[in-house]
N, C-alpha and C. Protein backbone atom coordinates (compact mmCIF):
# COMPACT_ATOMS: atom_id res chain seq x y z
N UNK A 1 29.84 89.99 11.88
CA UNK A 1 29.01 90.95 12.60
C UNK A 1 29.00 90.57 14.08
N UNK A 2 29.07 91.45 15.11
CA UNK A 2 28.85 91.36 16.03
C UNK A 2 27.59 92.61 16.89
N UNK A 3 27.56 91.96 17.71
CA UNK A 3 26.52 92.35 18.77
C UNK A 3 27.10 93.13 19.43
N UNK A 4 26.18 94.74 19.71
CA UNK A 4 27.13 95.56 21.19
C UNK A 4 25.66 95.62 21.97
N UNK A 5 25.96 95.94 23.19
CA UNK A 5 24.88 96.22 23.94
C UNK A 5 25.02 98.18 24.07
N UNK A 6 24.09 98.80 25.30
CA UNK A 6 23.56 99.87 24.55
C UNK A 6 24.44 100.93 25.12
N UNK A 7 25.98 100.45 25.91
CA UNK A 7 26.98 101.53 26.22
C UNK A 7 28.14 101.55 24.80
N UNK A 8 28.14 100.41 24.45
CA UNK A 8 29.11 100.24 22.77
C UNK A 8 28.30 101.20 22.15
N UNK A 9 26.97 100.96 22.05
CA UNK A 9 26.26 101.59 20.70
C UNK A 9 26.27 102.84 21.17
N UNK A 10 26.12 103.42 22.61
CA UNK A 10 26.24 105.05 22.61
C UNK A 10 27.48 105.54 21.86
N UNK A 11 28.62 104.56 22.37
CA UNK A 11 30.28 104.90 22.39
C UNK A 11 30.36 104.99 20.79
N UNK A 12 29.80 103.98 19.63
CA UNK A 12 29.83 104.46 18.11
C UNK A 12 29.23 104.89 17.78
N UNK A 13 28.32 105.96 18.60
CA UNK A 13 27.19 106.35 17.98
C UNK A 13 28.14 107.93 17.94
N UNK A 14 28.83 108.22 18.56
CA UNK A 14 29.90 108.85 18.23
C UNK A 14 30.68 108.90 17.51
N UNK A 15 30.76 107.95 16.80
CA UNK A 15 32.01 108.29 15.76
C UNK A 15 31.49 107.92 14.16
N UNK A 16 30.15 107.46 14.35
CA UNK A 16 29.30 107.34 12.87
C UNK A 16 27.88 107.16 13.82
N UNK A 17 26.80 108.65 13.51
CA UNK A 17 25.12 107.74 13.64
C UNK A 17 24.53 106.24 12.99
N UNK A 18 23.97 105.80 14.07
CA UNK A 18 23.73 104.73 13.50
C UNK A 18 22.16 104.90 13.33
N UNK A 19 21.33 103.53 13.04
CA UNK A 19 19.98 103.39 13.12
C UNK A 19 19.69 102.89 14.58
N UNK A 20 18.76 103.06 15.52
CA UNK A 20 18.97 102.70 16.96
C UNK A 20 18.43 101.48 17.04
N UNK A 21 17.54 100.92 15.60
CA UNK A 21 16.67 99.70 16.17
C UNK A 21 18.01 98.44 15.73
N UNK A 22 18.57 99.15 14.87
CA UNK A 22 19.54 97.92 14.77
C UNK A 22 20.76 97.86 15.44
N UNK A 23 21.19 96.60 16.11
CA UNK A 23 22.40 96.48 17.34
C UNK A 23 23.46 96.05 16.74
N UNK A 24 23.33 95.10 15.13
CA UNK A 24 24.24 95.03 14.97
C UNK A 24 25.47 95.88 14.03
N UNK A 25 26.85 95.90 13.87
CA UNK A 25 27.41 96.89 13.31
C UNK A 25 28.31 96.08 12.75
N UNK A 26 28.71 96.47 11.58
CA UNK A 26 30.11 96.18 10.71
C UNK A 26 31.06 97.18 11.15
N UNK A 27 31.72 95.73 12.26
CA UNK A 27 32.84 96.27 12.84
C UNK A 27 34.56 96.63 11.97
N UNK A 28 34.09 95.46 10.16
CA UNK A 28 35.40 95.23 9.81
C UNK A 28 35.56 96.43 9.04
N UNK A 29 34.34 97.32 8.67
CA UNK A 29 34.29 98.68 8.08
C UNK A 29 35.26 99.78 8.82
N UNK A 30 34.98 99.50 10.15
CA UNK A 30 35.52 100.39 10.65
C UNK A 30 36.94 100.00 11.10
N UNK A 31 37.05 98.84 11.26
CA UNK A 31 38.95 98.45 11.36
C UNK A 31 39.56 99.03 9.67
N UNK A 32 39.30 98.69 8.57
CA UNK A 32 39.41 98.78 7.87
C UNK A 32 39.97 100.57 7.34
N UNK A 33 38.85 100.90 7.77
CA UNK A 33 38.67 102.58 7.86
C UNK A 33 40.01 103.42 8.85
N UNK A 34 40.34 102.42 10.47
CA UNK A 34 41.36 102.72 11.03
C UNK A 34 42.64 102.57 10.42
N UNK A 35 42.70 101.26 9.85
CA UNK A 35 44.08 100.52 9.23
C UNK A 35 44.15 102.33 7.83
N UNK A 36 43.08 102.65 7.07
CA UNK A 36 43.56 103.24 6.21
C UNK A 36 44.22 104.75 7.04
N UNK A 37 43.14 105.02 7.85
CA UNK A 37 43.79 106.60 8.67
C UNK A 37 45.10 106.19 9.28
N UNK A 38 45.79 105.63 9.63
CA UNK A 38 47.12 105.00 10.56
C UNK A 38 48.00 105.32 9.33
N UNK A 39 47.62 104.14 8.19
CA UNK A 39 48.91 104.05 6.68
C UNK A 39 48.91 105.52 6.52
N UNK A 40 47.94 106.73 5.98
CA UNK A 40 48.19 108.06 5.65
C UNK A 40 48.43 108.67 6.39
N UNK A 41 48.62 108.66 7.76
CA UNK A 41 49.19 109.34 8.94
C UNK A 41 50.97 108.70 8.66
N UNK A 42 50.84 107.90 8.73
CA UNK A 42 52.49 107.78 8.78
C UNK A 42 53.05 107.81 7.47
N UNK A 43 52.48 107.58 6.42
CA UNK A 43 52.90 107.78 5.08
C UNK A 43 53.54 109.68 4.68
N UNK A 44 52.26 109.97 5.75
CA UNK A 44 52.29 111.57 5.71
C UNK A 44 53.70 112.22 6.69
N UNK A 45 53.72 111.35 7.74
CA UNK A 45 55.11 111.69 8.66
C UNK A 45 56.31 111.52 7.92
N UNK A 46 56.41 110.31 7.15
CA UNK A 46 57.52 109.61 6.71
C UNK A 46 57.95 110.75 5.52
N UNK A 47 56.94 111.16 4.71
CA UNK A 47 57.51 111.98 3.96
C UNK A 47 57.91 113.61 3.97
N UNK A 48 57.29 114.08 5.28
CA UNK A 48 58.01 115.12 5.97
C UNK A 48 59.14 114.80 6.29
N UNK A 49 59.20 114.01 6.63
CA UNK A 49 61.00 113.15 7.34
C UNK A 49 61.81 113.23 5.88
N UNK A 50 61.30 112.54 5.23
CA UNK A 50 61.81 112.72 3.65
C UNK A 50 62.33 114.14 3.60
N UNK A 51 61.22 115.30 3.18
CA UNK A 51 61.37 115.97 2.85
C UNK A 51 62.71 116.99 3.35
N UNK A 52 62.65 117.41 4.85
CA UNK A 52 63.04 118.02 5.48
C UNK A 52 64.55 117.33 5.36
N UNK A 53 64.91 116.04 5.41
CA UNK A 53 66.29 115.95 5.65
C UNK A 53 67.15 116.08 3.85
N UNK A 54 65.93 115.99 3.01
CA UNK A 54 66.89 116.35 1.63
C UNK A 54 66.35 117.85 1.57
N UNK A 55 65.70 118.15 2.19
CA UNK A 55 65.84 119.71 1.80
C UNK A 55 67.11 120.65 2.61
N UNK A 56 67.00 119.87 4.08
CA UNK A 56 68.83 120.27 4.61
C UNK A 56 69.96 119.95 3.99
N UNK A 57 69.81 118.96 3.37
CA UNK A 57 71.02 118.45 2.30
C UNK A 57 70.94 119.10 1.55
N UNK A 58 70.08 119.73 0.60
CA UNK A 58 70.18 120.41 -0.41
C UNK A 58 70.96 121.86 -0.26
N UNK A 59 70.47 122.45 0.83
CA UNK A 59 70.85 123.63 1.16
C UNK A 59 72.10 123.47 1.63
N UNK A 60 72.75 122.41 2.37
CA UNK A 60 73.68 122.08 2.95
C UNK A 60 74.49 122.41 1.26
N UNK A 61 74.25 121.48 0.49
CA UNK A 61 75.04 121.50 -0.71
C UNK A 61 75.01 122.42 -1.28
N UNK A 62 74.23 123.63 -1.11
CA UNK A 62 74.24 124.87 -1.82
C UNK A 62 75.05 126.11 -1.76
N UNK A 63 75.35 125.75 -0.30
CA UNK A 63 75.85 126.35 0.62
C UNK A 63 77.69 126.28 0.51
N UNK A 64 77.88 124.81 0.48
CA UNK A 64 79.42 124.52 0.45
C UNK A 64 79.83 124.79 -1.07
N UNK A 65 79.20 125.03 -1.94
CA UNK A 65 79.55 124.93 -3.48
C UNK A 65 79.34 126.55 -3.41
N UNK A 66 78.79 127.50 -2.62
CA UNK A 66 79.27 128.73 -2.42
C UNK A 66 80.15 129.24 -1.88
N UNK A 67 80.90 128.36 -0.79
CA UNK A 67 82.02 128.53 -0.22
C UNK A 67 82.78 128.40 -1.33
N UNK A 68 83.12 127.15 -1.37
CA UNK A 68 83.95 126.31 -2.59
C UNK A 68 84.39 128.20 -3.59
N UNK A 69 83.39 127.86 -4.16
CA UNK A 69 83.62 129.17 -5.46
C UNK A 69 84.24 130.41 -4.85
N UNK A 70 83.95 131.24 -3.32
CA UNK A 70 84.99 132.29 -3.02
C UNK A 70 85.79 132.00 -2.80
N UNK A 71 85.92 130.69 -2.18
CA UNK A 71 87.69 130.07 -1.92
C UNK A 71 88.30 130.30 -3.27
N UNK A 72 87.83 129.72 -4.01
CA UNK A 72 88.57 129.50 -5.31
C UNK A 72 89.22 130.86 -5.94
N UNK A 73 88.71 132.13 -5.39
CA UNK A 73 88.80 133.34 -5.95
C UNK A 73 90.12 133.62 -5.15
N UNK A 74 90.69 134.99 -5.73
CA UNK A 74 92.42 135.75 -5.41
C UNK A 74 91.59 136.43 -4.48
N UNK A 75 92.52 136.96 -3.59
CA UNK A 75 92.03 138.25 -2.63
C UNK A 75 92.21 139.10 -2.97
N UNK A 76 92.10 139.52 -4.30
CA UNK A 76 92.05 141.01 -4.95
C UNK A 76 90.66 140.57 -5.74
N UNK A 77 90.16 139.68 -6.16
CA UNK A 77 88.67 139.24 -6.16
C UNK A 77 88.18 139.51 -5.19
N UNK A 78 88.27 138.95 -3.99
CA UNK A 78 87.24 139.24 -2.86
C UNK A 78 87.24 140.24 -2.36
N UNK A 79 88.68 141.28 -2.03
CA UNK A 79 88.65 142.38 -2.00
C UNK A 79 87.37 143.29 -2.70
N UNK A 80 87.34 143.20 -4.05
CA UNK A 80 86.89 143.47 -5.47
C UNK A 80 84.89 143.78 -4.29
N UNK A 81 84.67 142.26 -4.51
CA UNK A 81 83.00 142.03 -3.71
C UNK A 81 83.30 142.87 -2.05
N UNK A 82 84.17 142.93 -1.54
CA UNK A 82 84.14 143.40 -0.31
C UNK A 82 84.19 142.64 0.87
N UNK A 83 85.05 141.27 1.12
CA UNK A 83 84.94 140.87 1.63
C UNK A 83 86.53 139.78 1.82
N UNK A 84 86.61 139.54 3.06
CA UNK A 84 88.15 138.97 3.21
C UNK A 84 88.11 137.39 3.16
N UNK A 85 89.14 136.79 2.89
CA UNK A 85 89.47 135.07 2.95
C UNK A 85 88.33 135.03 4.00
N UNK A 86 88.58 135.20 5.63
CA UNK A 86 88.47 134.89 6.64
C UNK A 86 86.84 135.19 7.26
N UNK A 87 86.11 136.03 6.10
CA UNK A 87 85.06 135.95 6.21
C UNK A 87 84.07 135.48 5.17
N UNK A 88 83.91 134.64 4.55
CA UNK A 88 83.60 134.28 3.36
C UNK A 88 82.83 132.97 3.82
N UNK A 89 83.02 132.12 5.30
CA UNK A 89 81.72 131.63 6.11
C UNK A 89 80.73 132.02 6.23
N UNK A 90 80.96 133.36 6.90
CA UNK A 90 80.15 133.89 7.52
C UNK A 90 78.96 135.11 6.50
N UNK A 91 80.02 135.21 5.18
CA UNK A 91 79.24 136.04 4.15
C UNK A 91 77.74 134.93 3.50
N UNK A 92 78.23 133.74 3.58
CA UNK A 92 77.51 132.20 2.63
C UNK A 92 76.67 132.26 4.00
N UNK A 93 76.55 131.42 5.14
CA UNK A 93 75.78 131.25 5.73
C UNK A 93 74.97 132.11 6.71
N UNK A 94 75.39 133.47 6.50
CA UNK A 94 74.38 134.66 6.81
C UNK A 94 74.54 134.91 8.65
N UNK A 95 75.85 134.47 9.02
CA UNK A 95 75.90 134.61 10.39
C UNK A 95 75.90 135.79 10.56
N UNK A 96 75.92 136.78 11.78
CA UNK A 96 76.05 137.59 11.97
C UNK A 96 77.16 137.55 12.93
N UNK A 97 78.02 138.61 13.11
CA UNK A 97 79.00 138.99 14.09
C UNK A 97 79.27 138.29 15.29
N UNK A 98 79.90 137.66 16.32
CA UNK A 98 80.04 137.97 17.58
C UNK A 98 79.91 138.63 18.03
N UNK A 99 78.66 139.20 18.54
CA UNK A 99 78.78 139.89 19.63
C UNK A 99 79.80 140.30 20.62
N UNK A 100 79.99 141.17 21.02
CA UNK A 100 80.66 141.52 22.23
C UNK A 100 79.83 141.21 23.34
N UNK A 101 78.82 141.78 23.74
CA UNK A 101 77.96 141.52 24.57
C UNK A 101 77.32 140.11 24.74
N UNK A 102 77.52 139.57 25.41
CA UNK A 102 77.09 137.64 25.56
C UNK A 102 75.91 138.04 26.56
N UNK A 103 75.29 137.01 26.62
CA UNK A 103 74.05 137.10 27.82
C UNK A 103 74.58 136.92 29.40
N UNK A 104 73.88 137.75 30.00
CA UNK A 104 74.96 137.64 31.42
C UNK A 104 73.98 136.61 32.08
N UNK A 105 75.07 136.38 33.24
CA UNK A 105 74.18 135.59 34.23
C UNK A 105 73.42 136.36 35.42
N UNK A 106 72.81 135.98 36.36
CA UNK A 106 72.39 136.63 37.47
C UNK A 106 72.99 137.25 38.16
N UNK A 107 74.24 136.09 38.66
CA UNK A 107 75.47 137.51 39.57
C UNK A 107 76.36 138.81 38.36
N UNK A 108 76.29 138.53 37.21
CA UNK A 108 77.11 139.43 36.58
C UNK A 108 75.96 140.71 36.59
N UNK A 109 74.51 140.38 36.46
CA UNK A 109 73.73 141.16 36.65
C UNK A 109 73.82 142.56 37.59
N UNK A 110 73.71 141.37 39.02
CA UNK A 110 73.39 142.05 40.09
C UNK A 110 74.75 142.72 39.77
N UNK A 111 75.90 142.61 39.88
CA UNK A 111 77.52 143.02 40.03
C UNK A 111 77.58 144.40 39.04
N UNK A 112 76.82 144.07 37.79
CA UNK A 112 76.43 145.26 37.02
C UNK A 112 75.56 146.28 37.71
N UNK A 113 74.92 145.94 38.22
CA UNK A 113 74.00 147.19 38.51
C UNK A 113 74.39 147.52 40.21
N UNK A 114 74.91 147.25 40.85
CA UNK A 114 75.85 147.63 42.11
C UNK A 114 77.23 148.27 41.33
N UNK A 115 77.94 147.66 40.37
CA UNK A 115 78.79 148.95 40.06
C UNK A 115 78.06 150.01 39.76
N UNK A 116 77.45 150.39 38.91
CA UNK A 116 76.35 151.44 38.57
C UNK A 116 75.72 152.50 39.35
N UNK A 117 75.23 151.43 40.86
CA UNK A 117 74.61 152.32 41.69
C UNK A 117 76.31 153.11 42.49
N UNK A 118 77.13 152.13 42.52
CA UNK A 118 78.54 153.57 43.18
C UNK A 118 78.39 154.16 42.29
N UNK A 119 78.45 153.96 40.97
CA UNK A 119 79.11 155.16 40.03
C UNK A 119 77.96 156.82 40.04
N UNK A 120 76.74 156.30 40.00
CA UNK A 120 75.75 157.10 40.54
C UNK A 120 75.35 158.02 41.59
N UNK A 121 76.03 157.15 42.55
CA UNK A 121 76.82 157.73 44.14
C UNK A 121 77.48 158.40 44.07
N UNK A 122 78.77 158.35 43.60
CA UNK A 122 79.58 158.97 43.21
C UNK A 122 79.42 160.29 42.33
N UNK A 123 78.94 160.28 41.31
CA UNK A 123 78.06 161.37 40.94
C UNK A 123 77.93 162.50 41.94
N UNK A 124 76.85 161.98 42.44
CA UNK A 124 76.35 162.56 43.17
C UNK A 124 76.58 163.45 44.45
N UNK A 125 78.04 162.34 45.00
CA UNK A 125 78.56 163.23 46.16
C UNK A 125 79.55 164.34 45.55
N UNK A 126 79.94 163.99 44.23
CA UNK A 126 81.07 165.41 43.31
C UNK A 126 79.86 166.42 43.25
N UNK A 127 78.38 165.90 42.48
CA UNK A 127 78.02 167.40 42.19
C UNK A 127 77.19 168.14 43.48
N UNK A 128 76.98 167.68 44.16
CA UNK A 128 76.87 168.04 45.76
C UNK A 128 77.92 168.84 46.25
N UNK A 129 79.23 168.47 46.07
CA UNK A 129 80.45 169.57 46.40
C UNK A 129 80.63 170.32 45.64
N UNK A 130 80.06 170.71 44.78
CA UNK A 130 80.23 172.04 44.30
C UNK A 130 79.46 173.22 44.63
N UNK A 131 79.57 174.20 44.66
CA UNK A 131 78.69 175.42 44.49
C UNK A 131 77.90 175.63 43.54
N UNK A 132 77.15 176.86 44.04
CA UNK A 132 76.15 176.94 43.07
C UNK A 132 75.92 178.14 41.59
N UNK A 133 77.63 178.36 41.98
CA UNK A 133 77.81 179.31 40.87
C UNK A 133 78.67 178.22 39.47
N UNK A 134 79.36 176.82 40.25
CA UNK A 134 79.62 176.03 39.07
C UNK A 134 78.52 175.27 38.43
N UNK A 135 77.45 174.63 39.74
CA UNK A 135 76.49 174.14 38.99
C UNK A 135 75.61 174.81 37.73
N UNK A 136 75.47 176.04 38.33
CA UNK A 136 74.90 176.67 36.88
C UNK A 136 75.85 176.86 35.72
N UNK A 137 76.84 176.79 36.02
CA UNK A 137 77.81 176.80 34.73
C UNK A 137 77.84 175.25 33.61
N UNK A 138 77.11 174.13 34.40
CA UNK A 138 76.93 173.07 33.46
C UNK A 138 75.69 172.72 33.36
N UNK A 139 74.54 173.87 34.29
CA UNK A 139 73.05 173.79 33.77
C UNK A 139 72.29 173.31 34.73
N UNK A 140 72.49 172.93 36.12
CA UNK A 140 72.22 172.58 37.31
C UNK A 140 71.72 173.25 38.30
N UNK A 141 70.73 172.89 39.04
CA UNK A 141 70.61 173.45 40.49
C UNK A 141 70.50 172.88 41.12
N UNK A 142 70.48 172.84 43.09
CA UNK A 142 71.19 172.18 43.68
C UNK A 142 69.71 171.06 43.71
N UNK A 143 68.48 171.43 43.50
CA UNK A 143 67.27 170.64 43.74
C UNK A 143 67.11 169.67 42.36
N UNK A 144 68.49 169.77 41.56
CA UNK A 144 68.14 169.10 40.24
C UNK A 144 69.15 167.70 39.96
N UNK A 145 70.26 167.96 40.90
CA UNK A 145 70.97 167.20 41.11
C UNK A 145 71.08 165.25 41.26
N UNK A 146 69.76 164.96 42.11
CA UNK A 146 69.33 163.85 41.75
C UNK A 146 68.58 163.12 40.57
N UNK A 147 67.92 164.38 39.88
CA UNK A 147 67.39 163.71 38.89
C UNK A 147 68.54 163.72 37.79
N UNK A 148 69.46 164.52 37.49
CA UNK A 148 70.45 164.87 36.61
C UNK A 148 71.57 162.97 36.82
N UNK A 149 71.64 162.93 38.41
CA UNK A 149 72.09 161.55 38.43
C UNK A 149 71.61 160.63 38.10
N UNK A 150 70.11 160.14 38.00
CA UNK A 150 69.53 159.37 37.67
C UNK A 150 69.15 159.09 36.44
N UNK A 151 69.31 160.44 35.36
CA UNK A 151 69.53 160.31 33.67
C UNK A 151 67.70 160.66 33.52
N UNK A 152 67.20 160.98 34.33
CA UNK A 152 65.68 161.70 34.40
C UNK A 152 65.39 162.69 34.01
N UNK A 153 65.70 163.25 32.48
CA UNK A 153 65.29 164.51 31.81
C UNK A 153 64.06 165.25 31.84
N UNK A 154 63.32 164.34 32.00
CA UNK A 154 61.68 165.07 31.77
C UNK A 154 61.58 165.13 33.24
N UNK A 155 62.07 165.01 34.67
CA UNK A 155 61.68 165.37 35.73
C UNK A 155 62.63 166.30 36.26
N UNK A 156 63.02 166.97 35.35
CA UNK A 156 64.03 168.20 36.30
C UNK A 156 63.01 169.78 35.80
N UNK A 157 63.20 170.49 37.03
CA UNK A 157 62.55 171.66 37.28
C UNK A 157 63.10 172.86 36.16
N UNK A 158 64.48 173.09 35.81
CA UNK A 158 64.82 173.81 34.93
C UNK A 158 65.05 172.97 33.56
N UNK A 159 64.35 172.68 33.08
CA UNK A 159 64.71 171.76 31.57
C UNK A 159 65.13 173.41 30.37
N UNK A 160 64.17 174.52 31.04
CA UNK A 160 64.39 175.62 29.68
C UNK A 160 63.96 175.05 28.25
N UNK A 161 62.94 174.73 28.47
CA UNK A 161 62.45 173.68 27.05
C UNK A 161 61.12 174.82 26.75
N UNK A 162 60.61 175.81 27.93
CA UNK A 162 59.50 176.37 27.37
C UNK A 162 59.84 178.10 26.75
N UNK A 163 59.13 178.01 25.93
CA UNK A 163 59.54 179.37 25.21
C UNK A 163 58.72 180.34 25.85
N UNK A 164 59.27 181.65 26.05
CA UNK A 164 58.48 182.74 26.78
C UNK A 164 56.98 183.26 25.74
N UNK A 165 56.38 183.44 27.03
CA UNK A 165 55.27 184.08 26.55
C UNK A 165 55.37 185.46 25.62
N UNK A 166 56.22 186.66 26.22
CA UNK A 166 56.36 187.71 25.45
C UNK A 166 57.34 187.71 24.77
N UNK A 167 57.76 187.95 23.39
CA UNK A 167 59.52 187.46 23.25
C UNK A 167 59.78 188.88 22.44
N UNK A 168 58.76 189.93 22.76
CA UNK A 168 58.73 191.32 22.00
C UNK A 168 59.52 191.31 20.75
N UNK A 169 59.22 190.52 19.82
CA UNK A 169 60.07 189.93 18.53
C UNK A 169 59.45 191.57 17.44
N UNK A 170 58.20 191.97 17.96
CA UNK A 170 57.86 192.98 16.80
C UNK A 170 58.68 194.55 17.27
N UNK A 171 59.25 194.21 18.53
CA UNK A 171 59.96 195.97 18.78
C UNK A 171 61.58 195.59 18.45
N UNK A 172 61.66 196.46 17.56
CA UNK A 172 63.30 196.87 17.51
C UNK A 172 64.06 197.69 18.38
N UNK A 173 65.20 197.39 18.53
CA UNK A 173 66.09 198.09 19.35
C UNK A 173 66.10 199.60 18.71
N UNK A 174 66.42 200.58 19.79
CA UNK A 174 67.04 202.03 19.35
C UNK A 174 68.30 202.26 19.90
């Protein structure tokens, strides 16, 4: 047993109430108590560690003994399931495709969207040279032209999306 004075006894009075008239404390209770939380903390790590690297092995092995078996098959078998020699990796471990599209960097970015803005430009100065008897022939007017370049459907003035008020549907022709 030892003696604390009355900043120790605030400091464990935190981590178990004590009685205040008594100063002294069984300190080996509480080493004791640490030594056990430490062993089940790492007992508890160690067997996640366990776990996780035979559960990758396992799958690992589940995995190649599925290869194994389409290898083993004719290519009028795999044909058969739908699938070729050369993809029979990628059928077992659930990859998906290559992409075509890779992640760009910053300058391929910017370089993308500056080709874009000529091509937009460009656009723009063809349907500008035309008249206004071709523009209406592909649905255009000359005040619609920028938004038509910009791929802005809901901000062009002639969309023709609203149906007439009178559409005299009850008079027949004579």
């Amino acid at each position: 047993m030892i003696s604390y004075g009355k900043k120790e006894m605030e400091a464990l009075a935190l981590i178990e109430p004590i009685n205040a008239n008594n100063i002294a404390i069984d300190t080996e209770k509480y080493v004791r108590k640490a030594h056990e939380l430490r062993s089940e903390f790492l007992a508890d790590t160690l067997q996640k560690m366990y776990r996780g690297t035979v559960g990758k092995y396992r799958q690992h092995r589940k995995l190649e003994a599925a290869k194994n078996a389409l290898y083993a098959m004719s290519d009028r078998e795999l044909n058969d399931i739908g699938i070729t020699r050369s993809e029979i990796d990628q059928a077992v471990e659930g990859k998906r495709e290559m992409e075509a599209t890779k992640k760009t960097g910053f300058w391929q970015n910017l370089m993308n969207k500056f080709v874009e803005a000529q091509k937009a430009r460009a656009a723009y100065v063809h349907l500008m040279a035309m008249d206004s008897r071709q523009l209406a022939d592909i649905g255009l007017t000359r005040g619609e032209i920028e938004v038509a370049v910009n791929g802005n459907k809901k901000d062009r003035a002639n969309d023709n999306l609203a149906q007439p008020i009178n559409t005299n549907d009850h008079r027949k022709a004579v």
